[in-house]
C-alpha atoms as a PDB file:
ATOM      1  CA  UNK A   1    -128.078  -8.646 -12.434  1.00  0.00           C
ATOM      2  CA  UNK A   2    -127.842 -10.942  -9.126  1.00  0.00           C
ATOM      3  CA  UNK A   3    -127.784 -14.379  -9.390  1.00  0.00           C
ATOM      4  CA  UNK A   4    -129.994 -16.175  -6.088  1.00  0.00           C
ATOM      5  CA  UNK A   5    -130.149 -19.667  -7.711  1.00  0.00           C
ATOM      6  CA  UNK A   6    -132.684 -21.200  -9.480  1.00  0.00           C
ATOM      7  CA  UNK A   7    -136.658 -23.107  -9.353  1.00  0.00           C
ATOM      8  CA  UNK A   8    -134.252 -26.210 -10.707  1.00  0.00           C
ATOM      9  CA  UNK A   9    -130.629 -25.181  -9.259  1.00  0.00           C
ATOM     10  CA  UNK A  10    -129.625 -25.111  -4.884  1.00  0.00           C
ATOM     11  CA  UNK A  11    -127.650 -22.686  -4.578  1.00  0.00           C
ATOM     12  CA  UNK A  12    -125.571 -22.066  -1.094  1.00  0.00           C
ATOM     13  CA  UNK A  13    -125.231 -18.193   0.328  1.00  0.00           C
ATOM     14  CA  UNK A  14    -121.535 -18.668  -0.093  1.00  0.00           C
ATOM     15  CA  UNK A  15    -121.898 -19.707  -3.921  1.00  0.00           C
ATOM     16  CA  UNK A  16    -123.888 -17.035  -4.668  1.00  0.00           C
ATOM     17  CA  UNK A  17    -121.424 -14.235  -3.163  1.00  0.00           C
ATOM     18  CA  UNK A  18    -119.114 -15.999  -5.118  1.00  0.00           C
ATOM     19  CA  UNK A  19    -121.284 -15.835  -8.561  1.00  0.00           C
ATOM     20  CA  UNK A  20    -122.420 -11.888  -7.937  1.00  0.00           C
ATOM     21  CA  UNK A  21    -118.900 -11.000  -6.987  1.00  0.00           C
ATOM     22  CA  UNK A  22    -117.316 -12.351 -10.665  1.00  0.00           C
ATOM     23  CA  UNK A  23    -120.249 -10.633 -12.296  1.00  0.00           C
ATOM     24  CA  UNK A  24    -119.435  -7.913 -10.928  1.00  0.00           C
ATOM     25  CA  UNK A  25    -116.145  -7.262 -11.473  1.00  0.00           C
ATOM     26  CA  UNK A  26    -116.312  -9.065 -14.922  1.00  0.00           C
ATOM     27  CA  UNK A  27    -113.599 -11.306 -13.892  1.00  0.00           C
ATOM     28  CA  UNK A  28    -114.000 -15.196 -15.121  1.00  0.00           C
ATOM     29  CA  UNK A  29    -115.156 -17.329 -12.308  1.00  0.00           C
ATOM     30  CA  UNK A  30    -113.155 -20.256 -11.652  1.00  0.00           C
ATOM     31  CA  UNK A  31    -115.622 -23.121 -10.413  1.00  0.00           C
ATOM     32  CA  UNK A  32    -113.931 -26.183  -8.773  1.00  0.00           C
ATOM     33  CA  UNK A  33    -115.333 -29.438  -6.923  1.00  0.00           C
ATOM     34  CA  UNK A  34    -116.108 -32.814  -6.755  1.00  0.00           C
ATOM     35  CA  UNK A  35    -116.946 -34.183 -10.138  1.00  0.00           C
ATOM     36  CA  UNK A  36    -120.902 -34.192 -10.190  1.00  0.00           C
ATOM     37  CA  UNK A  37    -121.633 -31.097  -7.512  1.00  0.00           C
ATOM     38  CA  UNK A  38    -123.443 -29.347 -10.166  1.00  0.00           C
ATOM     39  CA  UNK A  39    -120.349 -27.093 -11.900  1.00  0.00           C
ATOM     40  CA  UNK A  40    -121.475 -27.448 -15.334  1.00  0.00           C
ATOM     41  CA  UNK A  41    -125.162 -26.745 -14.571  1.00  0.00           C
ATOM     42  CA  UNK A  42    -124.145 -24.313 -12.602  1.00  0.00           C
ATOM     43  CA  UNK A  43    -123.420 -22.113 -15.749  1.00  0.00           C
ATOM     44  CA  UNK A  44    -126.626 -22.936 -17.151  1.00  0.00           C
ATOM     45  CA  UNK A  45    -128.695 -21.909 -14.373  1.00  0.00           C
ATOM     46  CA  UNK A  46    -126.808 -18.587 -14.197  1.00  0.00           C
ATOM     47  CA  UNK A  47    -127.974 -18.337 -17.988  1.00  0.00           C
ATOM     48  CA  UNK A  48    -131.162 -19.207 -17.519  1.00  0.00           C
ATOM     49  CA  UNK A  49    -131.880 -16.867 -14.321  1.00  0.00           C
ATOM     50  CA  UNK A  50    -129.840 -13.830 -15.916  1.00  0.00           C
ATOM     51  CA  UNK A  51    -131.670 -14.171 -19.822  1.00  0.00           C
ATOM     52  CA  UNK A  52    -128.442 -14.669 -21.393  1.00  0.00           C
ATOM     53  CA  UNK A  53    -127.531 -17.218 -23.797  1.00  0.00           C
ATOM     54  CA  UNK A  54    -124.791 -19.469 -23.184  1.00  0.00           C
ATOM     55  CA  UNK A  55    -121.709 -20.813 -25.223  1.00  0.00           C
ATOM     56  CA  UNK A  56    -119.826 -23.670 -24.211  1.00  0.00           C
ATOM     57  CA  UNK A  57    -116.549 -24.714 -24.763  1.00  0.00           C
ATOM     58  CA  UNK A  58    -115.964 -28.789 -24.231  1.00  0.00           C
ATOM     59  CA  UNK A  59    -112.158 -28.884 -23.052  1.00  0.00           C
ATOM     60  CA  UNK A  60    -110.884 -32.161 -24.300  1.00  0.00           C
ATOM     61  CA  UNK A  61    -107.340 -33.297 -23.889  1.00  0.00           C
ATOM     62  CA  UNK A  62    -106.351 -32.464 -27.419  1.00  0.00           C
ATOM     63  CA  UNK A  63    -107.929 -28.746 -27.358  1.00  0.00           C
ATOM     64  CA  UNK A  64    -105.905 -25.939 -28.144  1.00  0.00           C
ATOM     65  CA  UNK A  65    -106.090 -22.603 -27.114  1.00  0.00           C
ATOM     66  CA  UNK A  66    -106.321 -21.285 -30.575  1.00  0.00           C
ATOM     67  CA  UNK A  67    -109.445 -23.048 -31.402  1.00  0.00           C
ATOM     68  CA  UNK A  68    -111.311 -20.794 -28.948  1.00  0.00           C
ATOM     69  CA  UNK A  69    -110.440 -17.875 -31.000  1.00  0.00           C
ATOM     70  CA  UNK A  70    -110.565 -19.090 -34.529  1.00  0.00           C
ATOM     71  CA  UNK A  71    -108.951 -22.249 -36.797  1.00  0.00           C
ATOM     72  CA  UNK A  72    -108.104 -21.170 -40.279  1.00  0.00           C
ATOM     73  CA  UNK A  73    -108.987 -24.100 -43.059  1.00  0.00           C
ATOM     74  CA  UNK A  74    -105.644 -23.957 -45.035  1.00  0.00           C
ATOM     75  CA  UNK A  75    -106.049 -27.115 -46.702  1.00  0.00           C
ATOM     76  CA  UNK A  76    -109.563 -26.190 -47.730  1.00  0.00           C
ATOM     77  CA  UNK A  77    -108.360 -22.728 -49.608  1.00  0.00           C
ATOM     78  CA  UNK A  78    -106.031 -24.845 -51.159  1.00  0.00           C
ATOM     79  CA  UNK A  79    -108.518 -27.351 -52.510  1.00  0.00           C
ATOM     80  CA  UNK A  80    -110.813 -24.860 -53.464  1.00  0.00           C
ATOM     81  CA  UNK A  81    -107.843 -22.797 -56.060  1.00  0.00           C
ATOM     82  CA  UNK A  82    -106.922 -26.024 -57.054  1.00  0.00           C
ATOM     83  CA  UNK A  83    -110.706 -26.134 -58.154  1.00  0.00           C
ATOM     84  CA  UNK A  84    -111.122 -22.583 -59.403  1.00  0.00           C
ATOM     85  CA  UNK A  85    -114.150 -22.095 -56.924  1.00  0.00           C
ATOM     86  CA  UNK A  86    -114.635 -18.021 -56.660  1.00  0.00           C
ATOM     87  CA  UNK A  87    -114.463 -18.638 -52.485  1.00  0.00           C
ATOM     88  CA  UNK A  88    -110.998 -18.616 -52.642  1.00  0.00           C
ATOM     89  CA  UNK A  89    -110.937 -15.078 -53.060  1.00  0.00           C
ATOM     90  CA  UNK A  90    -111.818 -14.189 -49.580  1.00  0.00           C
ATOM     91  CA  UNK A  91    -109.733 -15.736 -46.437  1.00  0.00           C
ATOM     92  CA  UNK A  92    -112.608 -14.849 -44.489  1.00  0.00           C
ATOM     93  CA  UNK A  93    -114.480 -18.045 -46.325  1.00  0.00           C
ATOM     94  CA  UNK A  94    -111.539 -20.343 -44.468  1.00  0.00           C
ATOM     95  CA  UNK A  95    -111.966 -19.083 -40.879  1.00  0.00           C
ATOM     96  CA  UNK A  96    -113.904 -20.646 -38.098  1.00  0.00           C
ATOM     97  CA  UNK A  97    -115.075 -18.617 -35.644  1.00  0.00           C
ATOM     98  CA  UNK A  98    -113.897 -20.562 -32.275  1.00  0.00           C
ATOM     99  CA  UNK A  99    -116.036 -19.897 -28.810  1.00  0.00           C
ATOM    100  CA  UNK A 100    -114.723 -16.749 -27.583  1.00  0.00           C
ATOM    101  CA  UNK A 101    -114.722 -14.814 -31.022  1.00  0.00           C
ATOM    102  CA  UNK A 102    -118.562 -15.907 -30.346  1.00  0.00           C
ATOM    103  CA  UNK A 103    -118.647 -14.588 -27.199  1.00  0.00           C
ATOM    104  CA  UNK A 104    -117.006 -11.093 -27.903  1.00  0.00           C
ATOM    105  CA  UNK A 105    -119.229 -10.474 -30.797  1.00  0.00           C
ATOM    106  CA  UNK A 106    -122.684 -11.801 -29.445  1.00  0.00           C
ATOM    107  CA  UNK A 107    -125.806  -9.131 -29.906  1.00  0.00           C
ATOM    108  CA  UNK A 108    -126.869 -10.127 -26.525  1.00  0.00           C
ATOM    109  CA  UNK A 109    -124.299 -10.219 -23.520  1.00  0.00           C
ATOM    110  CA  UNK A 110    -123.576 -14.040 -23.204  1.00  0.00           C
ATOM    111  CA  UNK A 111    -122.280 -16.869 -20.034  1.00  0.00           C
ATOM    112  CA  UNK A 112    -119.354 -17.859 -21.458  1.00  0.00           C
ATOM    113  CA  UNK A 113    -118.493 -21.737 -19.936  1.00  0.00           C
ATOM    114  CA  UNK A 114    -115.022 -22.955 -20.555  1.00  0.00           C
ATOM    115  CA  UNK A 115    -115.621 -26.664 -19.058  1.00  0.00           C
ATOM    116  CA  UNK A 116    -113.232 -29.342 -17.341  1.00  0.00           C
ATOM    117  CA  UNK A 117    -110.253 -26.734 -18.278  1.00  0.00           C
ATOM    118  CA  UNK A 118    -107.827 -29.453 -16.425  1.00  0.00           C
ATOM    119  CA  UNK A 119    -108.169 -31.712 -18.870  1.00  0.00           C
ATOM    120  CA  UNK A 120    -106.108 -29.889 -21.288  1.00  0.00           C
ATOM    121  CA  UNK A 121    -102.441 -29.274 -21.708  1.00  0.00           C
ATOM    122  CA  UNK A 122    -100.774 -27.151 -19.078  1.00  0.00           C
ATOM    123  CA  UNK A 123     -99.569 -24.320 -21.202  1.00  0.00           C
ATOM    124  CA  UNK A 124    -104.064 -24.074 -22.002  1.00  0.00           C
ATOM    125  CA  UNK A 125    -104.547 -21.553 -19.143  1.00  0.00           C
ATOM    126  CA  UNK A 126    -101.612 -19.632 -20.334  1.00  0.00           C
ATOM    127  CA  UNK A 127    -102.142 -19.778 -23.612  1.00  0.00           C
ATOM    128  CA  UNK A 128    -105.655 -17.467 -23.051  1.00  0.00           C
ATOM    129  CA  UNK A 129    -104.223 -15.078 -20.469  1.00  0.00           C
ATOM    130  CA  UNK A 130    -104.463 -12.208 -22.553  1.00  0.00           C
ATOM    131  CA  UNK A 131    -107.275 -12.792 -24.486  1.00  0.00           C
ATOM    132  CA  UNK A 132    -109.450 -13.529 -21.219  1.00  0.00           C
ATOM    133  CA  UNK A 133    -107.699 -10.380 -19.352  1.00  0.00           C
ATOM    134  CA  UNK A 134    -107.911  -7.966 -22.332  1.00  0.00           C
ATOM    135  CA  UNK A 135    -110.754  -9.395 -24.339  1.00  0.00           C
ATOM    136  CA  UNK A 136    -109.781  -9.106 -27.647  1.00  0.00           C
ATOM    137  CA  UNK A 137    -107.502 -11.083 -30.020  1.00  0.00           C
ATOM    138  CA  UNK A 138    -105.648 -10.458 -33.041  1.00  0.00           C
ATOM    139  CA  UNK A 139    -106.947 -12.277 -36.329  1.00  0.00           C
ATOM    140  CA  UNK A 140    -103.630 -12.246 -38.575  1.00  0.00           C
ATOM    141  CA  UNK A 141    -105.015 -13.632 -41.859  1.00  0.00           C
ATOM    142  CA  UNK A 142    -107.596 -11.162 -42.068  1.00  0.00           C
ATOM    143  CA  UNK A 143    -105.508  -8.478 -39.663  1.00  0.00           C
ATOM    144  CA  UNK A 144    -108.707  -7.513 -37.869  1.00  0.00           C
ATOM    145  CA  UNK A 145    -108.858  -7.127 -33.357  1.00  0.00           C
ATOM    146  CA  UNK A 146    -112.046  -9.007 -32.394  1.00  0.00           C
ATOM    147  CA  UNK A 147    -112.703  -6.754 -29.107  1.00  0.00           C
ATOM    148  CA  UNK A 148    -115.645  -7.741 -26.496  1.00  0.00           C
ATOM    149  CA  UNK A 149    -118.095  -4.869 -27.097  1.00  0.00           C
ATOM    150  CA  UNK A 150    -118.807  -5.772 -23.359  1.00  0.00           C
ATOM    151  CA  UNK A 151    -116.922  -8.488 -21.248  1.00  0.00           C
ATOM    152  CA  UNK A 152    -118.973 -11.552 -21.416  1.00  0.00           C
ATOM    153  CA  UNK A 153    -119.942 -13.782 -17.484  1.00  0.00           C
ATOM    154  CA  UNK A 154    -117.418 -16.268 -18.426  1.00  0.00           C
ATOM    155  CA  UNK A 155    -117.454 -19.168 -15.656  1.00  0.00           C
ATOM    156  CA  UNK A 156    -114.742 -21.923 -15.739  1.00  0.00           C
ATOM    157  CA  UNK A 157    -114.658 -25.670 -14.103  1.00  0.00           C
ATOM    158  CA  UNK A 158    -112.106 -27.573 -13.074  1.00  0.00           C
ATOM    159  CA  UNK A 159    -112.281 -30.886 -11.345  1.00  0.00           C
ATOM    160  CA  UNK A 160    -108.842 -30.306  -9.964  1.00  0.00           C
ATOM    161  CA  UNK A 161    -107.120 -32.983 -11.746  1.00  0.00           C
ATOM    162  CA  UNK A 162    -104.128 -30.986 -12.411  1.00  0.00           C
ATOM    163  CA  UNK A 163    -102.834 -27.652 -11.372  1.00  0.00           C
ATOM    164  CA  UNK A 164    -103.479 -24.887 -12.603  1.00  0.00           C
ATOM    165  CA  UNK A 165    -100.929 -21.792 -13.474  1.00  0.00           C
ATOM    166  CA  UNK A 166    -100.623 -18.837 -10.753  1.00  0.00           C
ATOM    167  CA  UNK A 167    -100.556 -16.472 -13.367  1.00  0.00           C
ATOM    168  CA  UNK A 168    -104.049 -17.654 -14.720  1.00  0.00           C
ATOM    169  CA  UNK A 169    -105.390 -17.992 -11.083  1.00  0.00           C
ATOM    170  CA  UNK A 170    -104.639 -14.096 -10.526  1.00  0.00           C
ATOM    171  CA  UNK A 171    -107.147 -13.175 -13.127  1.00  0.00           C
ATOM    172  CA  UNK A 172    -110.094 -15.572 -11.855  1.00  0.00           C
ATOM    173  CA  UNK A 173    -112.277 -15.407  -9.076  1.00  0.00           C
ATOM    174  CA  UNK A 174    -112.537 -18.755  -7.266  1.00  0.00           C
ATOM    175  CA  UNK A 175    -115.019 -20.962  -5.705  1.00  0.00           C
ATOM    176  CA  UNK A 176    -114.947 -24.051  -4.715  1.00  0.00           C
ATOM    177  CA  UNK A 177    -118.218 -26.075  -3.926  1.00  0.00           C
ATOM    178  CA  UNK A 178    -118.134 -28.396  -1.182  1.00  0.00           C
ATOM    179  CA  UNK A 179    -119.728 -31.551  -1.292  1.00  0.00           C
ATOM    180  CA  UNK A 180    -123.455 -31.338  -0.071  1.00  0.00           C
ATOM    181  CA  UNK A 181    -124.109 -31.584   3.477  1.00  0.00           C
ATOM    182  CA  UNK A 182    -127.407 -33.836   4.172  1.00  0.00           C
ATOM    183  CA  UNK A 183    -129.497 -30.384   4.765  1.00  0.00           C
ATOM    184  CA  UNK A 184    -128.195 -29.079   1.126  1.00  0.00           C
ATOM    185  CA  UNK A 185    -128.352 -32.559  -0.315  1.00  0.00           C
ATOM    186  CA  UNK A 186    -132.319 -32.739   1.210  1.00  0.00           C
ATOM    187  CA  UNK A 187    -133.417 -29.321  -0.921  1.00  0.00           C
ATOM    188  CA  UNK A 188    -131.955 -30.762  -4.012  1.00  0.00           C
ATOM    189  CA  UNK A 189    -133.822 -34.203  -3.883  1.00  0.00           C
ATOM    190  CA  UNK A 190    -136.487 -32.313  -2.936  1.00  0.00           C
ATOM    191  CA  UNK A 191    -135.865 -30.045  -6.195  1.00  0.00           C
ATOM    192  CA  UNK A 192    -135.902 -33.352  -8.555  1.00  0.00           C
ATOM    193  CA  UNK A 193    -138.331 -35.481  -6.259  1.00  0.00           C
ATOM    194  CA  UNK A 194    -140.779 -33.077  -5.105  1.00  0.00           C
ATOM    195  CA  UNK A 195    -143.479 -35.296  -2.609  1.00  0.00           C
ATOM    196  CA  UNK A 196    -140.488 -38.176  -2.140  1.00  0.00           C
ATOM    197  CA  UNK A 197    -141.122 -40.346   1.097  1.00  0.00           C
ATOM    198  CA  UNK A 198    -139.450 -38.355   3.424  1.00  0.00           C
ATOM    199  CA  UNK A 199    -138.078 -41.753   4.986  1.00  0.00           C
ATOM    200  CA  UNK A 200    -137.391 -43.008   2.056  1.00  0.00           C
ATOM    201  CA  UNK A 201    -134.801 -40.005   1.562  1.00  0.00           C
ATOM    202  CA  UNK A 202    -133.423 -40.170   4.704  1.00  0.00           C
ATOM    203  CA  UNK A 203    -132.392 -44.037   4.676  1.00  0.00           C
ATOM    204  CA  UNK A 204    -131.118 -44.086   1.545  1.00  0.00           C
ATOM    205  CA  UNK A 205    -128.974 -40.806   2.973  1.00  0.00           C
ATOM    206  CA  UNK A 206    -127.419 -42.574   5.299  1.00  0.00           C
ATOM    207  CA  UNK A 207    -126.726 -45.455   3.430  1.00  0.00           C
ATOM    208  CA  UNK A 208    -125.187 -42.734   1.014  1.00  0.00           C
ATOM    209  CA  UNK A 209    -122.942 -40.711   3.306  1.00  0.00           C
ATOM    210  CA  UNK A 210    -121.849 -44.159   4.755  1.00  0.00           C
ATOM    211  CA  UNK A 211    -120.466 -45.476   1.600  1.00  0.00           C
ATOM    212  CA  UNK A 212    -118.781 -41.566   0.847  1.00  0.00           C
ATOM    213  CA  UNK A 213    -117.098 -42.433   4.179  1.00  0.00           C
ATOM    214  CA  UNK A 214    -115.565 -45.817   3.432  1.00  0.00           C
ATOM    215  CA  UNK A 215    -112.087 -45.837   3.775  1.00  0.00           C
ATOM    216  CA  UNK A 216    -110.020 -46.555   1.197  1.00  0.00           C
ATOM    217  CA  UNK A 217    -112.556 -45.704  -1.663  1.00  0.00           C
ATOM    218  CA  UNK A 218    -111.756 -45.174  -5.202  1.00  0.00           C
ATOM    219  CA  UNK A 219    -114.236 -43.097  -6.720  1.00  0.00           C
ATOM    220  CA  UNK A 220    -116.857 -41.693  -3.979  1.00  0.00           C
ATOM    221  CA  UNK A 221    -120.381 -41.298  -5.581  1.00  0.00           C
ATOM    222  CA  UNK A 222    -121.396 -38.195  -6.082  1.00  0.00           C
ATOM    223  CA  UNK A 223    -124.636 -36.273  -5.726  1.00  0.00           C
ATOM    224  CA  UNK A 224    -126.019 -36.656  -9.643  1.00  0.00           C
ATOM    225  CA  UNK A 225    -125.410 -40.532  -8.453  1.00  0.00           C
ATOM    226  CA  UNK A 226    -127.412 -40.119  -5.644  1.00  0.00           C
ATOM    227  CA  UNK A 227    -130.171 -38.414  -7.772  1.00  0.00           C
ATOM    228  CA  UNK A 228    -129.623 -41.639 -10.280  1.00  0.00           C
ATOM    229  CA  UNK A 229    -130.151 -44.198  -7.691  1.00  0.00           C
ATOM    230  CA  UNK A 230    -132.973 -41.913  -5.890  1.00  0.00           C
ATOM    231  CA  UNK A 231    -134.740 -42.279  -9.647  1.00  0.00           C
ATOM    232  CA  UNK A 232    -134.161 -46.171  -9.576  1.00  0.00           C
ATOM    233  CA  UNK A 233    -134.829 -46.906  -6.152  1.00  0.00           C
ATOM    234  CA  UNK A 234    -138.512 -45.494  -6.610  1.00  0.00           C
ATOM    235  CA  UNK A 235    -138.718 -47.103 -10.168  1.00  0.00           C
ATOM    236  CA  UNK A 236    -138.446 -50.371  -8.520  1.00  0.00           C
ATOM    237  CA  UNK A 237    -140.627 -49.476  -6.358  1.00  0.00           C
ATOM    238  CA  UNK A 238    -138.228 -50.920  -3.867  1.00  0.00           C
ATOM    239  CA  UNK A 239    -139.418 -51.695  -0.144  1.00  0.00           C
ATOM    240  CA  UNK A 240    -138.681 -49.472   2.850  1.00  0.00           C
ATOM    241  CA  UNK A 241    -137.541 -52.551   4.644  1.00  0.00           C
ATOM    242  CA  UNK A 242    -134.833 -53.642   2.052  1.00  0.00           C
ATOM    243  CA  UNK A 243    -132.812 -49.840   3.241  1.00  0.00           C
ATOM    244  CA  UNK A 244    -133.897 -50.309   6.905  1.00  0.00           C
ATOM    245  CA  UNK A 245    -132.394 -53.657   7.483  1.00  0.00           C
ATOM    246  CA  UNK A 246    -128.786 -52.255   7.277  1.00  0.00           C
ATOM    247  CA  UNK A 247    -127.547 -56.586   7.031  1.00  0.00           C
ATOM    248  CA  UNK A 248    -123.765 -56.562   7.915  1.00  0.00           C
ATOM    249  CA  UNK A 249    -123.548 -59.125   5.815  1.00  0.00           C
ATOM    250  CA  UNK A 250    -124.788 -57.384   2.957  1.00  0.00           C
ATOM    251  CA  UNK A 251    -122.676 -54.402   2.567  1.00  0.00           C
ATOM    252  CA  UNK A 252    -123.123 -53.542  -1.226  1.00  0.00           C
ATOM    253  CA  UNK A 253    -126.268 -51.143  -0.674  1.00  0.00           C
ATOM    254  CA  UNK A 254    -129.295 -52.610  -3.643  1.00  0.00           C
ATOM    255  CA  UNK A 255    -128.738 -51.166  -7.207  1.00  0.00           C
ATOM    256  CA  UNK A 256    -125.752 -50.405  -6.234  1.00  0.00           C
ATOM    257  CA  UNK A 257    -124.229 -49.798 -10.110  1.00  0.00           C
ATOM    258  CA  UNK A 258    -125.942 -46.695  -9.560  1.00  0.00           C
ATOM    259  CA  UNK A 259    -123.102 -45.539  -6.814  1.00  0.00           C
ATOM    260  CA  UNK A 260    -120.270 -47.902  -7.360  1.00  0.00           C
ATOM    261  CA  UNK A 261    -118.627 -47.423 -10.634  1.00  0.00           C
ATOM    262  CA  UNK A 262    -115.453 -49.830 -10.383  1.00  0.00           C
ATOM    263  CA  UNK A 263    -114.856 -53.457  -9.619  1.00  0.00           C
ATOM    264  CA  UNK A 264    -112.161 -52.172  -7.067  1.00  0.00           C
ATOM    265  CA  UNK A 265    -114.953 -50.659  -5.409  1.00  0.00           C
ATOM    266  CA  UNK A 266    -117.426 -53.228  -5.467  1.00  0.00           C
ATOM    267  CA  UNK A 267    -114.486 -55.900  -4.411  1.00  0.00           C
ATOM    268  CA  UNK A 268    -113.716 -53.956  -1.002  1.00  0.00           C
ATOM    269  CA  UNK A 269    -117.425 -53.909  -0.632  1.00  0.00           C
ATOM    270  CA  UNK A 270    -117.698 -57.789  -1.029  1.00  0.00           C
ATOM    271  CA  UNK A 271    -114.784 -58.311   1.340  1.00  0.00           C
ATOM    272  CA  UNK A 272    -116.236 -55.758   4.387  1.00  0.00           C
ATOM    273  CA  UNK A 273    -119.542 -58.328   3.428  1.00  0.00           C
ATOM    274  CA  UNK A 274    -117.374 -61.147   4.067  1.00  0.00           C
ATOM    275  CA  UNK A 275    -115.328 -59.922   7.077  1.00  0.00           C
ATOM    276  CA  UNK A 276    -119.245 -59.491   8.770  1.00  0.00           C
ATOM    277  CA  UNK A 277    -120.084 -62.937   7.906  1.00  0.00           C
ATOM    278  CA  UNK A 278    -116.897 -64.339   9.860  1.00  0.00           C
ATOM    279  CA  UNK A 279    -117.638 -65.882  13.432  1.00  0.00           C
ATOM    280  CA  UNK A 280    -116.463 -64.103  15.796  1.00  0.00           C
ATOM    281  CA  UNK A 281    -113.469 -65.610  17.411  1.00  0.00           C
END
């Protein structure tokens, strides 16, 4: 199985090394980047072109380890005898299968995505260390081992916004995607707007990279905003002349709540208008 991208998904020579090489050695793939340079759907395209199904995990700041196992329903067992209902008789009735219990006992072998893993508590990484390095867990209630039959693709994302543990980095092969240069960023559009005006793309490009390069920028727009502006730009049917201008005095770029997505942005956008407006002294 070799991954070499998708008909939907641009995939650089580097990223694909990087793909082929965890598949290979079966070691989780840790994925990080610039929020919006395709992580997620990176995992989904590596489903889709290897004909494997894929299970995702949504990390959430309040997700435990332990729910990616199993969570056993205490109260409900105890509502249920209360009751007299006959389900109480089995503890396997009161356990919930969590994502990688899933993914170890799949029919078929199964992309495993463990998503935005830095949003969690610190001690999250650690907290799976064996269970990703040894695949298999220990189910006290019912005292069972889930064991992989075969060690599932697993590919995690990070969007760096805290560190993560040395100890958890040993066991991961890592990537990190770089933000798009304009040839990569041209075969995706080209991907989602196949037939674009060519000079269309390239002006809006520029106007693009130039607001990435802005100093003192809060949040830089990313390339799924670029697609999203791309989308409205032609859905306004918007004039060539409007991008080809380039105004001084008009610095925020048209439809700009497609790039921009904070007032401190948009204010030092209004003042670099303002500061071109100024006579010169």
């Amino acid at each position: 199985m070799r991954f070499q991208g998708t008909d939907n998904y641009v995939a650089t020579d580097d990223l694909k090394v990087a793909v082929n090489a965890a598949t290979t050695l079966r070691r989780p793939l840790l994925v990080k980047g610039e929020p919006g340079t395709g992580k997620t759907v990176l995992a989904q395209e590596i489903a889709t072109a290897l004909g494997a199904p894929l299970i995702e995990w949504n990390i959430k700041s309040t997700t435990k380890a332990h729910q990616g196992l199993y969570e056993y329903d205490a109260v409900a067992r105890l509502r249920d005898s209360q009751l007299g209902d006959e389900r109480v008789h089995d503890i396997k009735n009161y356990i919930k299968k969590g994502k990688l219990w899933e993914a170890f006992t799949a029919p078929q072998l199964p992309v495993l995505l463990i998503d935005e893993i830095d949003k969690a508590d610190i001690e999250f990484p650690n907290d799976l260390l064996q269970e990703l390095d040894r695949m298999e867990f220990f189910v006290y209630e019912t005292q069972e081992t889930i064991k992989a039959v075969e060690r599932p693709i697993v590919i995690i994302t990070s969007n760096n916004e805290k560190e993560l543990p040395d100890a958890f980095l040993r066991r991961c092969f890592f990537h990190y995607i770089k933000f798009p240069d304009r040839t990569t960023m041209q075969a995706i559009i080209d991907v989602h707007f196949p037939g674009i005006q060519k000079m269309l793309v390239s002006k809006a490009m520029d106007i693009f990279y130039e607001v990435r390069d802005v100093p003192g920028l809060k949040k830089k727009p990313s390339t799924s905003e670029l697609l999203d502006w791309l989308k409205l730009l032609l859905h306004e049917d918007m004039p060539l002349d409007v991008l080809q201008s380039r105004d001084p005095t008009k610095a925020i770029p048209p439809l700009h709540g497609a790039l921009l997505k904070n007032e401190q942005d948009i204010m030092l956008f209004e003042r670099l208008a303002f500061m071109a407006r100024r006579p010169n002294n």
